[in-house]
PDB file of N, CA and C in Angstrom:
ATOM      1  N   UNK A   1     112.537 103.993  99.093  1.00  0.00           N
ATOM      2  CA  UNK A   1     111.495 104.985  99.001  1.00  0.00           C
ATOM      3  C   UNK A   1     111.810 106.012  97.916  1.00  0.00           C
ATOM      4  N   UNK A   2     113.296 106.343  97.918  1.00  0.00           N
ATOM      5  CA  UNK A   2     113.277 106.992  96.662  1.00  0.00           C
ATOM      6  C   UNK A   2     113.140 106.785  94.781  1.00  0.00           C
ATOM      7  N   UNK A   3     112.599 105.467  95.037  1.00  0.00           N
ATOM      8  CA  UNK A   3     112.001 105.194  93.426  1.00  0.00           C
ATOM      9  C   UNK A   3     110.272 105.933  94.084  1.00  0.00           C
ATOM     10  N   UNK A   4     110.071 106.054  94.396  1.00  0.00           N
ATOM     11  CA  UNK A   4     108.635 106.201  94.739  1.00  0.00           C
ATOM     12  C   UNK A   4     108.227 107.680  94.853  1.00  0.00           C
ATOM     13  N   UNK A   5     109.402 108.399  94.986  1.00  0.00           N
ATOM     14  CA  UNK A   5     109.375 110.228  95.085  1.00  0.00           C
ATOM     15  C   UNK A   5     109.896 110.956  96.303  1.00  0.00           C
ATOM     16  N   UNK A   6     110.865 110.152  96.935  1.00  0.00           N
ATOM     17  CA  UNK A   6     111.036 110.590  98.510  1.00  0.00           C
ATOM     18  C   UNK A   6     112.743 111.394  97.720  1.00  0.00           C
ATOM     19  N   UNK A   7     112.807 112.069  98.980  1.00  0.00           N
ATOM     20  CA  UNK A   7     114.429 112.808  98.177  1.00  0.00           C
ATOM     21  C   UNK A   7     114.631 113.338  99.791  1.00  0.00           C
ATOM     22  N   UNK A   8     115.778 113.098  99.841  1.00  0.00           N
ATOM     23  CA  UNK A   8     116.633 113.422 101.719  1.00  0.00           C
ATOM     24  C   UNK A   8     116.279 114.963 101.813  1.00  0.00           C
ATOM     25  N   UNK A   9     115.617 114.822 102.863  1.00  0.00           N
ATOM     26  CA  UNK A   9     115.662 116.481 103.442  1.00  0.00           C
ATOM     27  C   UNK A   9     114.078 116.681 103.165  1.00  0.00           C
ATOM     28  N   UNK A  10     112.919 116.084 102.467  1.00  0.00           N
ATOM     29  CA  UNK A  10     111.384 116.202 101.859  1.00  0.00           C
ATOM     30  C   UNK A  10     111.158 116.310 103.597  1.00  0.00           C
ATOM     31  N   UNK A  11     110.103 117.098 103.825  1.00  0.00           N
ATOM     32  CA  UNK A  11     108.903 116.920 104.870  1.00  0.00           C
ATOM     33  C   UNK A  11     108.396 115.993 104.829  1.00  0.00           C
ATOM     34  N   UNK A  12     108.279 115.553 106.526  1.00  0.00           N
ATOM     35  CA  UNK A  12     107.138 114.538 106.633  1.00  0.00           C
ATOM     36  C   UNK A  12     106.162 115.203 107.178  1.00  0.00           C
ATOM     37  N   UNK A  13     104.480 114.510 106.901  1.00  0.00           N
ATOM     38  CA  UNK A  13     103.524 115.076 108.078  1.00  0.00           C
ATOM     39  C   UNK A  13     102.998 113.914 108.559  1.00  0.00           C
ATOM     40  N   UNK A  14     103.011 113.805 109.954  1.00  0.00           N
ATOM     41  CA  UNK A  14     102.305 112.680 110.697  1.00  0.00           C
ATOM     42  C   UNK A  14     101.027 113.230 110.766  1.00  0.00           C
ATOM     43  N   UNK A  15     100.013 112.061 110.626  1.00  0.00           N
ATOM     44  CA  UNK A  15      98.774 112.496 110.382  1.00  0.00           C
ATOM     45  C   UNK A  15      97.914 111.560 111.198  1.00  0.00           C
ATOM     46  N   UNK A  16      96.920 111.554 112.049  1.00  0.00           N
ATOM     47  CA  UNK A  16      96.269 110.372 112.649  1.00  0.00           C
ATOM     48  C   UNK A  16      94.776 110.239 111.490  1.00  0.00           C
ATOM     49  N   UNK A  17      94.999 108.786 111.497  1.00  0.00           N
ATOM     50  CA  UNK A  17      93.667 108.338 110.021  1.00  0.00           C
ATOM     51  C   UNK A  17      91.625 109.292 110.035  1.00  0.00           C
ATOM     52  N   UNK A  18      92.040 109.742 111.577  1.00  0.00           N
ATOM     53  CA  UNK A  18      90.677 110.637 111.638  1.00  0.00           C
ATOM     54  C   UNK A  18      91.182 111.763 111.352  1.00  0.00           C
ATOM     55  N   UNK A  19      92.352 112.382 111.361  1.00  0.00           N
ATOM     56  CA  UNK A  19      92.137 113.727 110.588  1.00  0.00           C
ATOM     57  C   UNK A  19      91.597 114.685 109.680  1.00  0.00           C
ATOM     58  N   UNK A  20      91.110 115.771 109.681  1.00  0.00           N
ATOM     59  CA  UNK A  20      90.701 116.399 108.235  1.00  0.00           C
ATOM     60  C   UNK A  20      91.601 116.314 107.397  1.00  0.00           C
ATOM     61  N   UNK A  21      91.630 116.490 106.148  1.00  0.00           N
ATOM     62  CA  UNK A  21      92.085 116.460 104.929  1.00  0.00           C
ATOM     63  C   UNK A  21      92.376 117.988 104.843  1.00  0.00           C
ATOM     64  N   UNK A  22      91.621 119.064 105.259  1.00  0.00           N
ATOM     65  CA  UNK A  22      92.008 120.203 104.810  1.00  0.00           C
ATOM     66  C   UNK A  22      93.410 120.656 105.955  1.00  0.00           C
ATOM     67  N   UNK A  23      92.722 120.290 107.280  1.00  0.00           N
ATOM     68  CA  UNK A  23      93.609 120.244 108.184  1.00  0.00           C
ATOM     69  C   UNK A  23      95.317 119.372 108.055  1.00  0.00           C
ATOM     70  N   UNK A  24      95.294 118.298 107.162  1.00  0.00           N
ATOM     71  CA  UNK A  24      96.660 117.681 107.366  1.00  0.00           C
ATOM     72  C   UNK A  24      97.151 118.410 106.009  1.00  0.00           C
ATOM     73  N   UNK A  25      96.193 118.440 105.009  1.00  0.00           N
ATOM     74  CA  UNK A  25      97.420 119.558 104.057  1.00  0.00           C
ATOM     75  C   UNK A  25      97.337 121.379 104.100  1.00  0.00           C
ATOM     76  N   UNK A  26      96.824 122.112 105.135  1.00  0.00           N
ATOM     77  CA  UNK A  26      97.442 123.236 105.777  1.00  0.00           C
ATOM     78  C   UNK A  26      98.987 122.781 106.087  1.00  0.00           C
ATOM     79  N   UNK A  27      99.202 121.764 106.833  1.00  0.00           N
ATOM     80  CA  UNK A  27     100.413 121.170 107.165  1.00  0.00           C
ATOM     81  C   UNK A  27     101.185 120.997 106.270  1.00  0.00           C
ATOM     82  N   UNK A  28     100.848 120.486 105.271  1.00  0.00           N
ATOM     83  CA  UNK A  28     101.756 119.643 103.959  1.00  0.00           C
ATOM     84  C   UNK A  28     101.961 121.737 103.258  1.00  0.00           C
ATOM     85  N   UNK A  29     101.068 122.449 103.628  1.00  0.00           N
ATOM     86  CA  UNK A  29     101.565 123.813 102.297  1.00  0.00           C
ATOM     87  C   UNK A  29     102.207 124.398 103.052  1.00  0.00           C
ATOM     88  N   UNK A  30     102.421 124.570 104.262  1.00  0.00           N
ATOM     89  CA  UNK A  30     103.669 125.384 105.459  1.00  0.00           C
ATOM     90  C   UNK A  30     105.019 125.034 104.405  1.00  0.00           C
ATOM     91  N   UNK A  31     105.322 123.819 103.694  1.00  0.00           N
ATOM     92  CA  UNK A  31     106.655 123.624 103.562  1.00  0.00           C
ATOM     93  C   UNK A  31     106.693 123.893 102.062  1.00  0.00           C
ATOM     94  N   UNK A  32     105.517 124.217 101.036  1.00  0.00           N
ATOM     95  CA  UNK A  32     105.455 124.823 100.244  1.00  0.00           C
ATOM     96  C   UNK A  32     106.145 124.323  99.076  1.00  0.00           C
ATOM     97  N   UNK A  33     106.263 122.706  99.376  1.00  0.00           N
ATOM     98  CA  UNK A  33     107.127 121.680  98.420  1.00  0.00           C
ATOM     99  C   UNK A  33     106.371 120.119  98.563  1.00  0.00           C
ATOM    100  N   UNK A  34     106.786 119.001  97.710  1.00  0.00           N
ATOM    101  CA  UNK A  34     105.999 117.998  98.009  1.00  0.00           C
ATOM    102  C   UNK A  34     106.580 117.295  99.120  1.00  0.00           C
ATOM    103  N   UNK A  35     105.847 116.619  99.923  1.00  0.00           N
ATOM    104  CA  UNK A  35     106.105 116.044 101.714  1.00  0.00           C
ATOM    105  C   UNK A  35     105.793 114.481 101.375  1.00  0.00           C
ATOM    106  N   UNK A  36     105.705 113.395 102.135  1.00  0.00           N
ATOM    107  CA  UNK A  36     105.505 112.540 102.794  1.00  0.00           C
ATOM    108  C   UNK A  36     104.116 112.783 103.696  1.00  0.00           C
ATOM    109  N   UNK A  37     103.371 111.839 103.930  1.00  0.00           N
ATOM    110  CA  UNK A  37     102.209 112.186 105.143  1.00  0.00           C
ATOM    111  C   UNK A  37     102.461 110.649 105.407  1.00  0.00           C
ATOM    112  N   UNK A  38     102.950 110.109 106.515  1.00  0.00           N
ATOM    113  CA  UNK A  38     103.253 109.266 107.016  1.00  0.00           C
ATOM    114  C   UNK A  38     101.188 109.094 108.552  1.00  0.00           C
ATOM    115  N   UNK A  39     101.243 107.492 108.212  1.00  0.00           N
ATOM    116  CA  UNK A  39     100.024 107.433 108.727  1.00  0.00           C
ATOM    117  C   UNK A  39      99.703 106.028 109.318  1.00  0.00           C
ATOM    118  N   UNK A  40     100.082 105.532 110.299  1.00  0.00           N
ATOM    119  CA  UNK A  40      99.128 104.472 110.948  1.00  0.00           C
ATOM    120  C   UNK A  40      97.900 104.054 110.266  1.00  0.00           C
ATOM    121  N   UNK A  41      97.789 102.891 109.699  1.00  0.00           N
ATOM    122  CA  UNK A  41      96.631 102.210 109.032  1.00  0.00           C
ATOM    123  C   UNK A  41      95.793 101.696 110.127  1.00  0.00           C
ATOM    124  N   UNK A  42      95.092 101.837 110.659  1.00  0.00           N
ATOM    125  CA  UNK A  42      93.659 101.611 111.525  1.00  0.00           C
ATOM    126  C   UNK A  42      93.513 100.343 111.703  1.00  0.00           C
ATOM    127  N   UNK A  43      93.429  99.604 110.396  1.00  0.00           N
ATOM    128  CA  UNK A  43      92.988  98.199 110.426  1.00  0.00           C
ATOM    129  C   UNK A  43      94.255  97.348 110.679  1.00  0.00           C
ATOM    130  N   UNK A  44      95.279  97.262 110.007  1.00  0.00           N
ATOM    131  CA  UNK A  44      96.369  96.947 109.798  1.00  0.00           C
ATOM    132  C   UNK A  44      97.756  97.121 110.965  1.00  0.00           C
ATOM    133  N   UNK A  45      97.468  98.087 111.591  1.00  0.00           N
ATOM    134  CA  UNK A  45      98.686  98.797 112.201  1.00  0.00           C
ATOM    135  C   UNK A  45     100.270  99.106 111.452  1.00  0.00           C
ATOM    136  N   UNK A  46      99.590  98.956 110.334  1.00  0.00           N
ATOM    137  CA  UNK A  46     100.909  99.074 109.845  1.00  0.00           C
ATOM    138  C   UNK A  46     101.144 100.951 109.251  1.00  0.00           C
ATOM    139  N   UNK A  47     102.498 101.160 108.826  1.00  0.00           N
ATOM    140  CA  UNK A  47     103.100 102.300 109.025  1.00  0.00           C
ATOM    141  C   UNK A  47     102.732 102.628 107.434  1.00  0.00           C
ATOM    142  N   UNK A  48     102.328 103.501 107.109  1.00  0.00           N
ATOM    143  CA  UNK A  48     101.761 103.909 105.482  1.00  0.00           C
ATOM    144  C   UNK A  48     102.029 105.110 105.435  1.00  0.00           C
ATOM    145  N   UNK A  49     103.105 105.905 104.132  1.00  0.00           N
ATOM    146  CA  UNK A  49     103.169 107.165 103.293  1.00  0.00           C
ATOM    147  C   UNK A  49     102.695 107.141 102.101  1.00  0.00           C
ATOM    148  N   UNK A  50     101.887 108.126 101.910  1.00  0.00           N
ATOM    149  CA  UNK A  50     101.315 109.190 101.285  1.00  0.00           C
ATOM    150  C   UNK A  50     102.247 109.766 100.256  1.00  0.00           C
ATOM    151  N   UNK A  51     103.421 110.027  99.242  1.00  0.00           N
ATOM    152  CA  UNK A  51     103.745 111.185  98.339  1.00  0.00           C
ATOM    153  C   UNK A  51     102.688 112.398  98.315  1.00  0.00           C
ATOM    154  N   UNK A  52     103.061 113.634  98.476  1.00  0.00           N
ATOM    155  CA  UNK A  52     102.035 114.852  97.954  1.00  0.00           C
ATOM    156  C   UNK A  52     103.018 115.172  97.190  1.00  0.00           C
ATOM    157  N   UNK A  53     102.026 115.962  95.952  1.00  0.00           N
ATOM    158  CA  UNK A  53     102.919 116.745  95.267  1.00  0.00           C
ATOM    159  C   UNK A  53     102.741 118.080  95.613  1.00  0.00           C
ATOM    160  N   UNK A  54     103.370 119.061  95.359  1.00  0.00           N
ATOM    161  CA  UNK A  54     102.686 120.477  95.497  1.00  0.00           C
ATOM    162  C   UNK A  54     101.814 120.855  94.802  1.00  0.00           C
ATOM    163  N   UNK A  55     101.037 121.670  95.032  1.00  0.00           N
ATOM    164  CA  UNK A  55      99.467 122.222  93.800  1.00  0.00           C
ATOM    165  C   UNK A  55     100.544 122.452  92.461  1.00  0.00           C
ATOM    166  N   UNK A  56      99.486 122.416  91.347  1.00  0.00           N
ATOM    167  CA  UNK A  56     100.204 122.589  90.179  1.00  0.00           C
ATOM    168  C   UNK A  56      99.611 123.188  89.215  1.00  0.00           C
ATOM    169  N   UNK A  57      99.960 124.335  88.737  1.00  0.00           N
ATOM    170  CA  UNK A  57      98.579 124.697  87.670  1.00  0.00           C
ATOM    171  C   UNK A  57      98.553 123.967  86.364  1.00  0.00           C
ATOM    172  N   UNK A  58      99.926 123.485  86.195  1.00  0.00           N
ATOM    173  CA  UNK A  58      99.228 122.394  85.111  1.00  0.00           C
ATOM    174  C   UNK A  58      98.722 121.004  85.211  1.00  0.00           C
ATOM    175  N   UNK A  59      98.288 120.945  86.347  1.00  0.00           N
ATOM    176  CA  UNK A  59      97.167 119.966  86.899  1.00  0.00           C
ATOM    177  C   UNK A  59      95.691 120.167  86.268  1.00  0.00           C
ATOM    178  N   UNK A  60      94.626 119.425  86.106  1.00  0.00           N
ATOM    179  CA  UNK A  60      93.302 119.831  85.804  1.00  0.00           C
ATOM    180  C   UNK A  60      93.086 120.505  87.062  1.00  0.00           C
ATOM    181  N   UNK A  61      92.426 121.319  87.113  1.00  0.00           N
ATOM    182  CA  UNK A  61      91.349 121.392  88.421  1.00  0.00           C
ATOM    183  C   UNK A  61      90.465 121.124  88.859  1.00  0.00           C
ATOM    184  N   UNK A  62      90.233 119.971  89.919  1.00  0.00           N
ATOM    185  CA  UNK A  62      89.338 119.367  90.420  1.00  0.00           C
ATOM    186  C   UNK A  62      88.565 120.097  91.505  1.00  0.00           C
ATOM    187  N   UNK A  63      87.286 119.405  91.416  1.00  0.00           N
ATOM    188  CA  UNK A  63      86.595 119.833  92.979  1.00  0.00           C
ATOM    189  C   UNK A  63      87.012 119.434  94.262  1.00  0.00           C
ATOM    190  N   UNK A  64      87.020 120.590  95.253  1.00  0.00           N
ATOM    191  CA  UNK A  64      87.803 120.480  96.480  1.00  0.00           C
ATOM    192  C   UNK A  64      87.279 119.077  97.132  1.00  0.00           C
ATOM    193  N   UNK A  65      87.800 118.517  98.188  1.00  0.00           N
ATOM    194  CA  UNK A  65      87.040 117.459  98.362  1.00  0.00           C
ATOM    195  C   UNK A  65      86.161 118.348  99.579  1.00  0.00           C
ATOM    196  N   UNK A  66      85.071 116.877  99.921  1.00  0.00           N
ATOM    197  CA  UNK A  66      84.059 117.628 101.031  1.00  0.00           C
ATOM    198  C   UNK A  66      84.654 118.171 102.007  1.00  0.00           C
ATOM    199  N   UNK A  67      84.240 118.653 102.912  1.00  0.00           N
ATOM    200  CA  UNK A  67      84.812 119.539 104.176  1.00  0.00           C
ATOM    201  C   UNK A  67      84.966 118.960 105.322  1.00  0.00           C
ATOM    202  N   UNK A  68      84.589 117.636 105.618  1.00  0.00           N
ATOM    203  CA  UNK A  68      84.645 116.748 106.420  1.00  0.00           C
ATOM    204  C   UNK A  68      85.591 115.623 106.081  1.00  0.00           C
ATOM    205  N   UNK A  69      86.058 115.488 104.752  1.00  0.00           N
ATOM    206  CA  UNK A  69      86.789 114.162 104.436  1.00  0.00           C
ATOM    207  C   UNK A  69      87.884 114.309 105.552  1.00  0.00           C
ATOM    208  N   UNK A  70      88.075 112.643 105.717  1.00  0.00           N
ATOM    209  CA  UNK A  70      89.315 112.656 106.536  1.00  0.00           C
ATOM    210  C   UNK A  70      90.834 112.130 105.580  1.00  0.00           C
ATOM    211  N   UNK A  71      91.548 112.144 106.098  1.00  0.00           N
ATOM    212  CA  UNK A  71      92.916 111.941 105.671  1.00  0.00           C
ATOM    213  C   UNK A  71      93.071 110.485 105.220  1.00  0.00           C
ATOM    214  N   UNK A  72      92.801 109.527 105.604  1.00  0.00           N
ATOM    215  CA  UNK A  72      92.131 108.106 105.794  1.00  0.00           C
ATOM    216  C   UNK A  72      91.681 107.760 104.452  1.00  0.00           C
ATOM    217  N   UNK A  73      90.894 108.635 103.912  1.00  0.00           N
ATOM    218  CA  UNK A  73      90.337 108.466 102.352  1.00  0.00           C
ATOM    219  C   UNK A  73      90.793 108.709 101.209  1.00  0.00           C
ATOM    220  N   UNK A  74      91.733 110.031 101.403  1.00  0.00           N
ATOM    221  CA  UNK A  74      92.966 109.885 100.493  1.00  0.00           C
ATOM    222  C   UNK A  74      93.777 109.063 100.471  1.00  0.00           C
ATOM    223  N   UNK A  75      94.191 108.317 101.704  1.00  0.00           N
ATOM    224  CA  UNK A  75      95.399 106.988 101.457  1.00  0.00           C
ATOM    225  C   UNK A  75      94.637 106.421 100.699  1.00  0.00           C
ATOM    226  N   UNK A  76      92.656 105.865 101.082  1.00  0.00           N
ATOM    227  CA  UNK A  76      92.225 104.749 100.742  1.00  0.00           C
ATOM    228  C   UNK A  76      91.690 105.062  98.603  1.00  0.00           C
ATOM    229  N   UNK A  77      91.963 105.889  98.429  1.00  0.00           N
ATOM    230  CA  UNK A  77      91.568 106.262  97.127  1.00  0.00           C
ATOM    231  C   UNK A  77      92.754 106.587  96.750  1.00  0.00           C
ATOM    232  N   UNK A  78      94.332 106.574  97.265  1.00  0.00           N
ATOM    233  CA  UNK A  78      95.089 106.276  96.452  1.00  0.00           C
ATOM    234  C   UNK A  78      96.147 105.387  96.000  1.00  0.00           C
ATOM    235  N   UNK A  79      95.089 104.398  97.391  1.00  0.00           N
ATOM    236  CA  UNK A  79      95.557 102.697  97.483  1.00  0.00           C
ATOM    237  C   UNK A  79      94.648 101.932  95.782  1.00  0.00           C
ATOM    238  N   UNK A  80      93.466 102.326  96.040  1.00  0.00           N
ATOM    239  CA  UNK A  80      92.209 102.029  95.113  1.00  0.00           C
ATOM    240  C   UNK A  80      93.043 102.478  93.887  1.00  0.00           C
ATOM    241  N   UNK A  81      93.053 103.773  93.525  1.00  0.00           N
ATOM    242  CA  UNK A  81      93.056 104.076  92.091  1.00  0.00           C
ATOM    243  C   UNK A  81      94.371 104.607  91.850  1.00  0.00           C
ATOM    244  N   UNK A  82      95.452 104.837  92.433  1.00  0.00           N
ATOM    245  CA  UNK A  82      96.705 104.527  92.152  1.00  0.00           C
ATOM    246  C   UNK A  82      97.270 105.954  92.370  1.00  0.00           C
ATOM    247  N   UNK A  83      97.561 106.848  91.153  1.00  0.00           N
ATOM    248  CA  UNK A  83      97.702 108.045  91.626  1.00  0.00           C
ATOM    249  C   UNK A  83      96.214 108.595  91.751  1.00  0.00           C
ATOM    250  N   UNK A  84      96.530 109.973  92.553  1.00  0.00           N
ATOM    251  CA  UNK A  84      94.625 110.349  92.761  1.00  0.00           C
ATOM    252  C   UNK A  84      95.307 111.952  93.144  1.00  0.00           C
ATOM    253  N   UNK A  85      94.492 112.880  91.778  1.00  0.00           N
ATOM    254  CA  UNK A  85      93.873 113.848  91.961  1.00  0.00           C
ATOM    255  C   UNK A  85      93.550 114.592  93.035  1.00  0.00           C
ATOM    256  N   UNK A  86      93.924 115.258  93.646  1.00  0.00           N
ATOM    257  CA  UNK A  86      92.499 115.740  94.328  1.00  0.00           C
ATOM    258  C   UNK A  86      93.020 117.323  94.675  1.00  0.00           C
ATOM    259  N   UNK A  87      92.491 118.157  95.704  1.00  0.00           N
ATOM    260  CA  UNK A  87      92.421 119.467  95.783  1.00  0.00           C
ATOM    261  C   UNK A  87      91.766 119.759  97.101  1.00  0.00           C
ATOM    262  N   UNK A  88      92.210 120.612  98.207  1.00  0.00           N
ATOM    263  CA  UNK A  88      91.663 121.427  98.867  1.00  0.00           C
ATOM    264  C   UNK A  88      90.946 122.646  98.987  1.00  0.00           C
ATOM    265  N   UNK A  89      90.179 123.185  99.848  1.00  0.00           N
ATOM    266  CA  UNK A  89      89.270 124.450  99.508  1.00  0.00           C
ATOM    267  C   UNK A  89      90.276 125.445  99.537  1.00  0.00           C
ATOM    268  N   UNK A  90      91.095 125.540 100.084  1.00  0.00           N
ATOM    269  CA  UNK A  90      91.861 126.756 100.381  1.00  0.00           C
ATOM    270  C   UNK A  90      93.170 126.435  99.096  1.00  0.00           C
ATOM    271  N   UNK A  91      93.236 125.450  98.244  1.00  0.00           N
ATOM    272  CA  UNK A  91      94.373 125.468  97.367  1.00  0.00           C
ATOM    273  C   UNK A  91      93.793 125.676  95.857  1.00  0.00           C
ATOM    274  N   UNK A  92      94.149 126.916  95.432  1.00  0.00           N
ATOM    275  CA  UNK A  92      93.937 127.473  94.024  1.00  0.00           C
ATOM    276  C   UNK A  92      93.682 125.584  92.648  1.00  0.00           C
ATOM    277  N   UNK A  93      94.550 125.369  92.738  1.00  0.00           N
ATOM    278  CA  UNK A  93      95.343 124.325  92.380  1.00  0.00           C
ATOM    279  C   UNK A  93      95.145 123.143  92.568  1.00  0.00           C
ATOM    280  N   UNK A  94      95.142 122.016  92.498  1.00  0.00           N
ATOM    281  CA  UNK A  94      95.438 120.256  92.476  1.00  0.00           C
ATOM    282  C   UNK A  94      96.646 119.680  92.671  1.00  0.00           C
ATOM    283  N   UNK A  95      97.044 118.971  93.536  1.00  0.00           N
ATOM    284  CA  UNK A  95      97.612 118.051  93.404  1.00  0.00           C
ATOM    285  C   UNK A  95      97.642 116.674  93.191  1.00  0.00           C
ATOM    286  N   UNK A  96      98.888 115.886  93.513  1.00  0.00           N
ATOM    287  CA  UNK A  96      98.440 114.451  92.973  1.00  0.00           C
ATOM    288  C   UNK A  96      99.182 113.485  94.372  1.00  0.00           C
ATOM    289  N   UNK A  97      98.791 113.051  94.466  1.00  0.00           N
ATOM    290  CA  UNK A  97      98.972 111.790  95.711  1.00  0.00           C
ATOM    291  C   UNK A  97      98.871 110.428  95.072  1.00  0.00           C
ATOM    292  N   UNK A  98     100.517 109.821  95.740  1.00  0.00           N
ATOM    293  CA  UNK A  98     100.150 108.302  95.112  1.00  0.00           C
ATOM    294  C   UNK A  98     100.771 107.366  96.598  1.00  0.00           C
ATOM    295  N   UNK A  99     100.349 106.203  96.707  1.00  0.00           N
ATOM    296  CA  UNK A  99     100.891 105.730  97.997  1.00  0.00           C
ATOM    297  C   UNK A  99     101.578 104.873  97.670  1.00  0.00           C
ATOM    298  N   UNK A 100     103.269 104.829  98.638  1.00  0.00           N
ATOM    299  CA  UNK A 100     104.069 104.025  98.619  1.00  0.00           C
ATOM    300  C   UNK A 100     103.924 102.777  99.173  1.00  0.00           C
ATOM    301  N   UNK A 101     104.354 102.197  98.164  1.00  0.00           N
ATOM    302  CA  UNK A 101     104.365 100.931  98.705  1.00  0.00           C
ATOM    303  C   UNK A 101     105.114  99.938  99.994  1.00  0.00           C
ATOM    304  N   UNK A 102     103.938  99.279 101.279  1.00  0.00           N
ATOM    305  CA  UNK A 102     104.656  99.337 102.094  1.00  0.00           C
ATOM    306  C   UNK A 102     106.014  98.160 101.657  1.00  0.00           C
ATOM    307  N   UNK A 103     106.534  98.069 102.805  1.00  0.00           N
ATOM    308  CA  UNK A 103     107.785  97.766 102.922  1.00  0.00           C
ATOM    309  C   UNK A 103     107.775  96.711 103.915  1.00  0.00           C
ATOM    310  N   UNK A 104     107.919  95.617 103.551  1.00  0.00           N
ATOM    311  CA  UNK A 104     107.183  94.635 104.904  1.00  0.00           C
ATOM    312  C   UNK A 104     108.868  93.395 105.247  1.00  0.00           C
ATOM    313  N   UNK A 105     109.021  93.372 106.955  1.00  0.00           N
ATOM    314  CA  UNK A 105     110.134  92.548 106.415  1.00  0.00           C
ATOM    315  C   UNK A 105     109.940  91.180 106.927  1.00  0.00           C
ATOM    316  N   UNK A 106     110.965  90.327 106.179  1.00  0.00           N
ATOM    317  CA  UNK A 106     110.882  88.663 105.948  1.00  0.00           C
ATOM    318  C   UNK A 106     110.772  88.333 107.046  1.00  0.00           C
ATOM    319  N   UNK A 107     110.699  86.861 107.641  1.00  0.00           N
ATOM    320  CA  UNK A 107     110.668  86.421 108.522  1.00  0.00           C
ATOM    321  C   UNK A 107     112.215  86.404 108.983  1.00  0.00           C
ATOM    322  N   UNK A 108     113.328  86.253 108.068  1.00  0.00           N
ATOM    323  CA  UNK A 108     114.572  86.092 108.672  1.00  0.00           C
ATOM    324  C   UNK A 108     114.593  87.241 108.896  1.00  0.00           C
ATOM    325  N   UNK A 109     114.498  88.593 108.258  1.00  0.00           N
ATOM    326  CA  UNK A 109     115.169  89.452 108.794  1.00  0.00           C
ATOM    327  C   UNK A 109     114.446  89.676 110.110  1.00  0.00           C
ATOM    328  N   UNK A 110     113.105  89.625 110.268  1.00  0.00           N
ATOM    329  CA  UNK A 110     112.492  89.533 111.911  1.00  0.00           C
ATOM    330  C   UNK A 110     113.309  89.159 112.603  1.00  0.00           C
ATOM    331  N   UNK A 111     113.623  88.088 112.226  1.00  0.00           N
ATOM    332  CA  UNK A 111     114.564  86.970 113.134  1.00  0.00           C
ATOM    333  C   UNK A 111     115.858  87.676 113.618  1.00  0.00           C
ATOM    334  N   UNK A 112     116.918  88.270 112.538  1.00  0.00           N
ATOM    335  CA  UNK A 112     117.814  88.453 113.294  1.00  0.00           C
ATOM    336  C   UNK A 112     117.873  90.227 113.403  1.00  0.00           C
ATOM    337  N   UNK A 113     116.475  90.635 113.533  1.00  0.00           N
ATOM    338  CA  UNK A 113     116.461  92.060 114.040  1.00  0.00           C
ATOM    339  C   UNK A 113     116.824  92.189 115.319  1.00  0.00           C
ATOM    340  N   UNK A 114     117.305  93.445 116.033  1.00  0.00           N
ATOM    341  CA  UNK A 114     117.490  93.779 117.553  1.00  0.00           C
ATOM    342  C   UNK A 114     116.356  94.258 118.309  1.00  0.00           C
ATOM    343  N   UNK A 115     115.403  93.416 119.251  1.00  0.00           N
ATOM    344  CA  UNK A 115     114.438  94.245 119.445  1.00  0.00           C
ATOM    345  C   UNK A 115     114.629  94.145 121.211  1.00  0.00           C
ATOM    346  N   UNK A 116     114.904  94.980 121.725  1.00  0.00           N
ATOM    347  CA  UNK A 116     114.804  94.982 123.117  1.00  0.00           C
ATOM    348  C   UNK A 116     113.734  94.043 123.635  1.00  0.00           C
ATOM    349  N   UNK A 117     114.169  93.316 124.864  1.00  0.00           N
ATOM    350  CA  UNK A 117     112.554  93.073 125.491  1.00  0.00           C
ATOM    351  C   UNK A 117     112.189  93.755 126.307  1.00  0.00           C
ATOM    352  N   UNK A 118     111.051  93.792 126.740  1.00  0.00           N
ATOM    353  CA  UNK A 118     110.161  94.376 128.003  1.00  0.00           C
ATOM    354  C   UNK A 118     110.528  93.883 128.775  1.00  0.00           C
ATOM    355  N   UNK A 119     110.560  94.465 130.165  1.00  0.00           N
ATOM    356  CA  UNK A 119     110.448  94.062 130.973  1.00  0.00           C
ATOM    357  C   UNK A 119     108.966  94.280 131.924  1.00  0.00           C
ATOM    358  N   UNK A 120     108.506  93.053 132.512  1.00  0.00           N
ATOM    359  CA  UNK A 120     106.961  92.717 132.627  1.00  0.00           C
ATOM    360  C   UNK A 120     106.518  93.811 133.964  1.00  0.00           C
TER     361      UNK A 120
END
């Protein structure tokens, strides 16, 4: 993860895929540095981060997104178009979001992973 922008000690924010957007980065500016937004994919179940950067004024400045977007649409627009722009109402500033790539493992290593069983 750290070719991708992660560095030991970064914030994470867990985010559920219906969240607001303004609402999960209030979260991401508490730490006032760039975070992780770690997120359950809906369709997929699989485990998906987000990079944020912090606002930047030498960013362009974009229009905030709508007031309803959910969190869900930034992964999916920065699955789509790679890094992605964007901006909140309450952030002077822009940042940039790009999504890491997941991390999926082989069938051997499935194989000789440790996974407890259930008991029924």
């Amino acid at each position: 993860m750290s070719q991708h922008g992660w560095t030991q000690g970064m914030p994470v924010v867990m985010a559920g895929a219906q969240e607001l957007l303004d609402d999960v980065m209030g979260l991401v500016s508490v730490h006032g540095r760039a975070a992780l937004i770690a997120m359950i994919d809906p369709r997929s179940d699989d485990l998906q981060f987000l990079h944020v950067s912090a606002p930047s004024p030498v960013l362009e400045i974009v229009t905030p997104a709508a007031a309803r977007t959910r969190i869900a649409s930034l992964f999916a627009a920065a699955q789509d178009e790679g890094m992605q722009t964007f901006r909140v109402k309450y952030w002077q500033h822009s940042a940039v979001a790009h999504l890491i790539p997941a991390c999926h493992q082989s069938a051997e290593e499935d194989r000789l992973s440790y996974r407890p069983k259930l008991s029924s």
